[in-house]
Protein backbone atom coordinates (compact mmCIF):
# COMPACT_ATOMS: atom_id res chain seq x y z
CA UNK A 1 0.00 0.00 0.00
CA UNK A 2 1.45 3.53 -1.07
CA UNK A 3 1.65 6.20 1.63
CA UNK A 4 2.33 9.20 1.52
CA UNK A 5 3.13 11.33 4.49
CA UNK A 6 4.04 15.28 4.69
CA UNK A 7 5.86 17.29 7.23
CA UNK A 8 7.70 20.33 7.34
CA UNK A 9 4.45 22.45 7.83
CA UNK A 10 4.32 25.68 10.83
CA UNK A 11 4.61 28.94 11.35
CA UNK A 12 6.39 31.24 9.13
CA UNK A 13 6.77 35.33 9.12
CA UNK A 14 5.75 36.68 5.42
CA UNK A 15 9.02 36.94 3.48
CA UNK A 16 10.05 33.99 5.28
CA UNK A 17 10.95 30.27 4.51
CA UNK A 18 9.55 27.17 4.81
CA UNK A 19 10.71 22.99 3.29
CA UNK A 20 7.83 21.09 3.10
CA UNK A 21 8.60 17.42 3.12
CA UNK A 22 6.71 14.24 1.22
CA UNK A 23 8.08 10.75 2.39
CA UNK A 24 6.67 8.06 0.18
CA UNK A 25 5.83 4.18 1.36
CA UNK A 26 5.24 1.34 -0.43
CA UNK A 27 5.99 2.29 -3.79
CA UNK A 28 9.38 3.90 -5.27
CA UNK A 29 9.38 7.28 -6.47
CA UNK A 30 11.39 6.16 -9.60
CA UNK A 31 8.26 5.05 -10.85
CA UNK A 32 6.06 7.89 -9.56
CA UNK A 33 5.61 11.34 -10.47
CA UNK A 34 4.20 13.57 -7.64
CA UNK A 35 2.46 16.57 -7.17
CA UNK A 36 2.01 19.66 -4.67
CA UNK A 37 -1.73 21.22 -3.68
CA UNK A 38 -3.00 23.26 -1.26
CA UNK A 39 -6.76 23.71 0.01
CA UNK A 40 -7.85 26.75 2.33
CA UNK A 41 -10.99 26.12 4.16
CA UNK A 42 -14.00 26.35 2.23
CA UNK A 43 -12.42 26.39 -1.07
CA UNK A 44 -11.16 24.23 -3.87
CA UNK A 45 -8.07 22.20 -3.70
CA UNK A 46 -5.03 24.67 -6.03
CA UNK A 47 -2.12 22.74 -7.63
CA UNK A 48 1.18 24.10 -6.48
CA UNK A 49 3.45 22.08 -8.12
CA UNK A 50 4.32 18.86 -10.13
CA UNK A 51 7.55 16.77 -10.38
CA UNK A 52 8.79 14.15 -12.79
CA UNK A 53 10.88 11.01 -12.06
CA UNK A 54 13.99 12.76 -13.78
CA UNK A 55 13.15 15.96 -11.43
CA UNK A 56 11.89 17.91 -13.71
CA UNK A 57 9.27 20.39 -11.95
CA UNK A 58 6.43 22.14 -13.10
CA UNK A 59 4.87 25.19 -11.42
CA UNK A 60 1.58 26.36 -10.75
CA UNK A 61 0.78 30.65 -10.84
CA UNK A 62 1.13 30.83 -6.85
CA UNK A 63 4.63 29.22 -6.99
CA UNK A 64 6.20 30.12 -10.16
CA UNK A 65 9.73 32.16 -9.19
CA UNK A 66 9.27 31.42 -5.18
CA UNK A 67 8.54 27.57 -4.51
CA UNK A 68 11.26 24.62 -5.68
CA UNK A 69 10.52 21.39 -6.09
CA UNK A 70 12.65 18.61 -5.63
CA UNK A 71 13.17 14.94 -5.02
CA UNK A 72 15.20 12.11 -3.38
CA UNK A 73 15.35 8.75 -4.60
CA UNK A 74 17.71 7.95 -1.66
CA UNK A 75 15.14 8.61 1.27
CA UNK A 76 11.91 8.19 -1.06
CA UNK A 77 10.78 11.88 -0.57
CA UNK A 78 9.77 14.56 -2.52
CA UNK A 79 10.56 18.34 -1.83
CA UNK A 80 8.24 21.92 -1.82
CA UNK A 81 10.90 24.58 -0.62
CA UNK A 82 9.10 27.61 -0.75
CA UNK A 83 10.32 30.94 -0.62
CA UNK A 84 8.94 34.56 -0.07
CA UNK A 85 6.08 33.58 1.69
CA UNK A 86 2.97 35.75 1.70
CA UNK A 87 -0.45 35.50 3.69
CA UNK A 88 -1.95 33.89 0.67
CA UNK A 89 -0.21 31.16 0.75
CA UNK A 90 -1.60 30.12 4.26
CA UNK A 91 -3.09 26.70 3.71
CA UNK A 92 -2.87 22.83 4.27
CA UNK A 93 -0.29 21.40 1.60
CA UNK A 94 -0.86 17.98 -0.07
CA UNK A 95 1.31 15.73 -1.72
CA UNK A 96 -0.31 12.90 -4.26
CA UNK A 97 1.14 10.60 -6.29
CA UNK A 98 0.40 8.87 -9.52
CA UNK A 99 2.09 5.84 -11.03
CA UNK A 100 4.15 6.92 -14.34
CA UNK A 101 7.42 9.16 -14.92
CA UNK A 102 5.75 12.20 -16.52
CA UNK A 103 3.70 14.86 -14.94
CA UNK A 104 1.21 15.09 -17.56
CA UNK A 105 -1.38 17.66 -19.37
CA UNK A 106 -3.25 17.12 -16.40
CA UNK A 107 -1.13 17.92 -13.79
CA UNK A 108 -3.21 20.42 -12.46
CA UNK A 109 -6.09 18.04 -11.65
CA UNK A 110 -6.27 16.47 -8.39
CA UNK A 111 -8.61 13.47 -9.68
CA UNK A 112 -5.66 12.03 -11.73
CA UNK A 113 -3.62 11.12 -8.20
CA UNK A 114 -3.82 7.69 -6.94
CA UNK A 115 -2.36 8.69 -3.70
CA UNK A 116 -2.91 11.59 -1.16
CA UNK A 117 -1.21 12.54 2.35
CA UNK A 118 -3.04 14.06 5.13
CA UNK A 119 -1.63 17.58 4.62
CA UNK A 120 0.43 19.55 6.42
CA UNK A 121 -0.63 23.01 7.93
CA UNK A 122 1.17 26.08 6.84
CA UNK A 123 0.43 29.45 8.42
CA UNK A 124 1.78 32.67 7.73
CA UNK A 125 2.15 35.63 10.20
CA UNK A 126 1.84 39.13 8.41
């Protein structure tokens, strides 16, 4: 059984930094690609972020030029180091995996993922 489990979430000042981790069981991430969302109360789940098995990573409007992400075969987890933090990026991060190397045309939509973490809080102090 593939799980997927994130960490990494808190507190942060705006301007500040946060790493968001993704630590995969059950399944290598050689033959997954994963993706970033996040999901404020009350509103639809946004994709953040997608990355490929070679590490290539695609971006979604809210993180293009501040979030990086990144993965490692060694430990089976994927990255989301984000950077310049505002207020409106407050929100509980998911990770989800599919089965394949690519992050395809459909990155963007969550119903394509196989596998979902429980999300990880992230807050941000103005």
């Amino acid at each position: 059984e593939v799980q997927l489990v994130e960490s990494g979430g808190g507190s942060v000042q705006a301007g500040g930094s946060l790493r968001l981790s993704c630590t995969v069981s059950g399944f290598s991430i050689s033959d997954l690609y994963l993706g970033w969302f996040r999901q404020v109360s009350g509103k639809e789940r946004e994709w953040v972020a997608c990355i490929n098995v070679s590490g290539a990573g695609y971006y979604g409007v809210p993180a293009q030029g501040r979030f990086t992400v990144s993965r490692d075969s060694a430990s089976n987890t994927v990255y989301l180091q984000m950077t310049s933090v505002s207020p409106e990026d407050a929100a509980m991060y998911y990770c989800a995996a599919r089965s394949g190397s690519s992050c395809t045309a459909a990155r963007a939509n969550p119903s394509i993922y196989n596998y979902w973490g429980q999300g990880t809080q992230v807050t941000v102090s103005s």
